[in-house]
Protein backbone atom coordinates (compact mmCIF):
# COMPACT_ATOMS: atom_id res chain seq x y z
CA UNK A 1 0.00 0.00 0.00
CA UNK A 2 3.22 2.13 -0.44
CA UNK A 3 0.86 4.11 -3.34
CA UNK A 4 -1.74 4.94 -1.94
CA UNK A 5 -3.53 8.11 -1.45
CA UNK A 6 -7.41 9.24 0.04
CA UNK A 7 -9.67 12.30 -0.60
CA UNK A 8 -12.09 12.97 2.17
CA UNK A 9 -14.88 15.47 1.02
CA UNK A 10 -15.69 17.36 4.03
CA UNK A 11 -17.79 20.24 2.46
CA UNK A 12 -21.36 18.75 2.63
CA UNK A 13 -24.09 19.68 4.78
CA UNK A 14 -26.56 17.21 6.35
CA UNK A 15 -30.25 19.16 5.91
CA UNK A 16 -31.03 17.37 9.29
CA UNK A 17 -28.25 19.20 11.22
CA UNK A 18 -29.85 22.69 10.43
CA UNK A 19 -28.48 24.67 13.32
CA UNK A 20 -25.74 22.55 14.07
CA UNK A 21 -24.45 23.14 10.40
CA UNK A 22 -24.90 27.03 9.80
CA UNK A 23 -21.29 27.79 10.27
CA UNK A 24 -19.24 24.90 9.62
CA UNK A 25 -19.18 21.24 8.04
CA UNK A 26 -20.90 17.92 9.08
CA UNK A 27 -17.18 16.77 9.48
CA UNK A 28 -16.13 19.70 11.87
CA UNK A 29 -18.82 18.69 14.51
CA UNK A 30 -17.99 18.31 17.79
CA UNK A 31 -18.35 14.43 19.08
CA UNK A 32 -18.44 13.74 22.77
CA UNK A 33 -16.78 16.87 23.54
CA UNK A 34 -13.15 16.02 22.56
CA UNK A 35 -13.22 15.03 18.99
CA UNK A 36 -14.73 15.87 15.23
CA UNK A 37 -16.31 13.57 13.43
CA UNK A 38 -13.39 14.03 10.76
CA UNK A 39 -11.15 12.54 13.36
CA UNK A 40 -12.52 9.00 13.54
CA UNK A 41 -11.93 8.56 9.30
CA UNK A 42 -8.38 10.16 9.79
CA UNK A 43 -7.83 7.54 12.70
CA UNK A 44 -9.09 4.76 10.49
CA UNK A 45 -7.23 6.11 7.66
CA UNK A 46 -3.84 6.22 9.33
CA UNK A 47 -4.70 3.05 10.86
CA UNK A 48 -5.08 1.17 7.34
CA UNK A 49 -1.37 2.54 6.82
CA UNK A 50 -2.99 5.42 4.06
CA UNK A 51 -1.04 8.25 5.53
CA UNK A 52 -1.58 10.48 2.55
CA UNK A 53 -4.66 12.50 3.07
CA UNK A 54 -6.06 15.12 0.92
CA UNK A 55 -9.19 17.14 2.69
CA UNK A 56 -11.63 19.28 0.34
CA UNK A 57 -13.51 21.38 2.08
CA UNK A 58 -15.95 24.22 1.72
CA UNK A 59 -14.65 28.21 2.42
């Protein structure tokens, strides 16, 4: 897996999460106080050995 590279789209907004998502991503959401949800796909990411991470997100 020396090649290989992932592309997380963090831009989208769930229509659900209406207040929660005014000002920033789905992915930027706070979970249990310590983390984002982004963190638990980086963890698994890094933990598959995929180290090479490209993020699009929205401005």
């Amino acid at each position: 897996m020396n090649n290989m590279m992932s592309i997380l789209f963090a831009s989208g907004n769930e229509s659900k999460l209406n207040e929660l998502t005014l000002h920033r991503t789905t992915a930027s959401l706070p979970f249990g106080g310590r983390y984002r949800l982004i963190d638990f796909t980086l963890s698994n990411l890094v933990n598959s050995g995929i180290t090479q991470v490209g993020i699009v997100t929205r401005s």
